[in-house]
Protein backbone atom coordinates (compact mmCIF):
# COMPACT_ATOMS: atom_id res chain seq x y z
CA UNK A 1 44.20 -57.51 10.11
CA UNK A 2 44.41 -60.08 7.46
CA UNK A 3 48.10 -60.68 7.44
CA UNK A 4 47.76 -61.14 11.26
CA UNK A 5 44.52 -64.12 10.65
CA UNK A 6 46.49 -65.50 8.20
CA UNK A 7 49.68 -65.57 10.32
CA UNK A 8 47.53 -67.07 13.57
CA UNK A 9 45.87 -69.63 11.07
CA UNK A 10 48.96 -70.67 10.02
CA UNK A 11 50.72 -70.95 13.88
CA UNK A 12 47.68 -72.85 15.01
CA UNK A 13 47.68 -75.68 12.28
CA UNK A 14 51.24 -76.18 12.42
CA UNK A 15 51.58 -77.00 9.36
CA UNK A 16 54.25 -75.63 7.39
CA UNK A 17 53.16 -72.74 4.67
CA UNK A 18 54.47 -72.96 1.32
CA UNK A 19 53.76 -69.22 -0.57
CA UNK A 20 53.63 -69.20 -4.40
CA UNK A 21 55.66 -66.94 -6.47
CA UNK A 22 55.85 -64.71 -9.25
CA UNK A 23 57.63 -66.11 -12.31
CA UNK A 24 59.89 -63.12 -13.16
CA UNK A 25 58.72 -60.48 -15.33
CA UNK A 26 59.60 -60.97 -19.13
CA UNK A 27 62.39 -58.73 -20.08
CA UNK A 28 62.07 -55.69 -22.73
CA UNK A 29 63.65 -58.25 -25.50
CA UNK A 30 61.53 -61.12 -25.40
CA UNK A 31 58.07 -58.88 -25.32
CA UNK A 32 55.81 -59.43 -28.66
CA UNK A 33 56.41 -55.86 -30.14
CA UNK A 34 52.93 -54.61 -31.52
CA UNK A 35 52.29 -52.12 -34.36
CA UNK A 36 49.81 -50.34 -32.71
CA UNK A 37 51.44 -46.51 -31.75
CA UNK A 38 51.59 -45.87 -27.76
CA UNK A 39 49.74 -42.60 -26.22
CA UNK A 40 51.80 -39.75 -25.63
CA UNK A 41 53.41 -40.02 -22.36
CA UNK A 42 51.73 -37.00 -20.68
CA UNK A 43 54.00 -35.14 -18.22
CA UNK A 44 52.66 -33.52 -15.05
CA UNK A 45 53.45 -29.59 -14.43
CA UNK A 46 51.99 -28.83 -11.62
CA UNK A 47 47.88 -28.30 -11.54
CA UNK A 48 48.15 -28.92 -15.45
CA UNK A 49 49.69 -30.94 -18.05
CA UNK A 50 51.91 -29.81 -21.27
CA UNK A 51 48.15 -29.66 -23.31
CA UNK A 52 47.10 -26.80 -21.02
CA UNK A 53 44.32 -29.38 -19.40
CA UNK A 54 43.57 -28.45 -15.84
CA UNK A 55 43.95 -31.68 -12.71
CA UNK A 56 40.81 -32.50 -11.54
CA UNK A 57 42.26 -32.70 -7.61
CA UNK A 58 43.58 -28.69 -8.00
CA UNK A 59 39.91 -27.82 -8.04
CA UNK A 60 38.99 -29.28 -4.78
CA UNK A 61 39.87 -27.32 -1.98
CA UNK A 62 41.04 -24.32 -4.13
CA UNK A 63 40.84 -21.29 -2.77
CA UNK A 64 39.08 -18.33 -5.16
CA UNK A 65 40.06 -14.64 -5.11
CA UNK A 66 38.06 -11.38 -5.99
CA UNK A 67 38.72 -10.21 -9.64
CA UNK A 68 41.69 -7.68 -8.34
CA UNK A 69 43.10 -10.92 -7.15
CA UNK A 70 43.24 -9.12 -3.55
CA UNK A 71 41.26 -11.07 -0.87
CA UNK A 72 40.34 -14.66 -0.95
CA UNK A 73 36.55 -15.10 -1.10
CA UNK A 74 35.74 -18.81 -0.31
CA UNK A 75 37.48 -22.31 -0.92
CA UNK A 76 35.97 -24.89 -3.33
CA UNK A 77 34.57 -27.99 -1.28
CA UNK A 78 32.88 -30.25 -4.38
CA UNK A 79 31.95 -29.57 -7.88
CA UNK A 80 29.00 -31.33 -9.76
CA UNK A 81 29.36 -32.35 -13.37
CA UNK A 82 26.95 -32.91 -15.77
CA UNK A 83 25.95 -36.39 -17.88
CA UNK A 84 28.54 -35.14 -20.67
CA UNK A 85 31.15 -34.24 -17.97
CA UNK A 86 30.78 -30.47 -18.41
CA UNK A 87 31.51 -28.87 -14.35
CA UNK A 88 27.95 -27.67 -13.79
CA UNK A 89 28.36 -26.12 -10.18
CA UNK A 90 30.93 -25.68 -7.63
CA UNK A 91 30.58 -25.44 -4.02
CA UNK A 92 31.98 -22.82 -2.39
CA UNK A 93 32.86 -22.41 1.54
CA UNK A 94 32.64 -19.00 2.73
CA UNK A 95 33.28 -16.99 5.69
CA UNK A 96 34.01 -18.53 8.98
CA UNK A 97 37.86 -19.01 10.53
CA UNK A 98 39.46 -22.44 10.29
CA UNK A 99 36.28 -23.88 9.10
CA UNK A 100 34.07 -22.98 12.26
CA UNK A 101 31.45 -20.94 11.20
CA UNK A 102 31.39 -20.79 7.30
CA UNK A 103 28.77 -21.84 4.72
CA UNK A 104 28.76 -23.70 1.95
CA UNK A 105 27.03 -22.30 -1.10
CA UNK A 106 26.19 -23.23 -4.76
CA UNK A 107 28.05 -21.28 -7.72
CA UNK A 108 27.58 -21.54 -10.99
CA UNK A 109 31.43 -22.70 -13.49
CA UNK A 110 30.53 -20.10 -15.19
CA UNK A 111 31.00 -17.67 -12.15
CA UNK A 112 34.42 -18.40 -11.68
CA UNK A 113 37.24 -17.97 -14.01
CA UNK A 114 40.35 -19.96 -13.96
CA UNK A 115 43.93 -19.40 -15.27
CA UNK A 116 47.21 -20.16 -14.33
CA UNK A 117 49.59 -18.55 -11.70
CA UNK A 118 53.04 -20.22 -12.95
CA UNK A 119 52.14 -23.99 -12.62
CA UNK A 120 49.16 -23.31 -10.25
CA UNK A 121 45.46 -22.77 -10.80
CA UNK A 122 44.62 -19.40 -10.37
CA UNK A 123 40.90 -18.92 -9.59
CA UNK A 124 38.87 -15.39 -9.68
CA UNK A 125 35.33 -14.48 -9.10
CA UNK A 126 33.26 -11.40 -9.48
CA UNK A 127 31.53 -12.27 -6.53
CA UNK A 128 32.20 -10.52 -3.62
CA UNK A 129 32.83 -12.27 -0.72
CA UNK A 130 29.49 -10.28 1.18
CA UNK A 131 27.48 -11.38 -2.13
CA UNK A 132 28.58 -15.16 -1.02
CA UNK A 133 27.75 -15.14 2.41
CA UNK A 134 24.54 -13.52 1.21
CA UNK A 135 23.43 -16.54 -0.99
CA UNK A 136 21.44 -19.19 0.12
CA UNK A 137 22.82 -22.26 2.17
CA UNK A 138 23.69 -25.25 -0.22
CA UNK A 139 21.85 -28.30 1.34
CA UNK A 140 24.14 -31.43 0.58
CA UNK A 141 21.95 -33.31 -2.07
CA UNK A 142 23.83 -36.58 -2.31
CA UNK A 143 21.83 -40.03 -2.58
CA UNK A 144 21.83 -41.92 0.94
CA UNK A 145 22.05 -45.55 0.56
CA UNK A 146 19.80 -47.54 -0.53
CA UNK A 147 18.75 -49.79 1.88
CA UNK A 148 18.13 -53.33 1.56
CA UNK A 149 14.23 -54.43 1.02
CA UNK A 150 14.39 -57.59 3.26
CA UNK A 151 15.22 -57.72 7.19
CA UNK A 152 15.15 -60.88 8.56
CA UNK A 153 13.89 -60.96 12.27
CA UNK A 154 15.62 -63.61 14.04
């Protein structure tokens, strides 16, 4: 949209349109060399990195198994952490086919147990997938907007 104003803007003033450019990136060589030692480059394996440490975006969406690893019992849909960045609770989609007709409930971190299946996260509950469905409905508590104080009528 903004590349198509800026091209009419340009055709209508008729005026010709001089664009600036980069100077060219310094090479390698002439870079200041600093003393200071470089993080680690971390390499990605899959849902975790070399340290073990699990991706934040293999949790979402994630599905969980029984402890026999058997049947699938629900899907992650959002996780809430706490103020020191601890995962507090997960929510967990149950039931339903395709999404039509499942419900989203509230599950402790410490319900679920996670591991690794090769490079994948491998996540197990003792929660039946009955006990789920059983649970209470998670009601989406998420701040709306806040509004702003002043309208002006006119």
């Amino acid at each position: 949209m903004l590349k198509q104003l800026f091209v009419a803007t340009a055709l209508t003033c008729g005026a010709g349109v001089a664009f600036a450019q980069a100077p060219p990136a310094p090479s390698p060589s002439s870079m200041p060399r600093s003393n200071t030692a470089s993080a680690p480059a971390v390499e990605s394996t899959g849902d975790f990195n070399k340290a073990g440490e699990m991706a934040g975006v293999a949790i979402i969406g994630a599905k969980i198994h029984d402890t026999a690893n058997k049947e699938t019992v629900g899907s992650i849909q959002d996780m809430y952490l706490d103020d020191s960045g601890k995962v507090k609770v997960v929510i967990i989609s149950v039931g339903g086919f395709l999404g039509v007709g499942s419900k989203e409930v509230a599950v402790k971190w410490e319900d679920i147990k996670f591991g690794k299946d090769g490079k994948s996260l491998a996540l197990t509950t003792g929660l039946t997938k009955d006990a789920l469905k059983g649970m209470p409905d998670y009601k989406s508590e998420r701040q709306k907007p806040v509004e702003t104080a002043g309208k002006s009528g006119g």
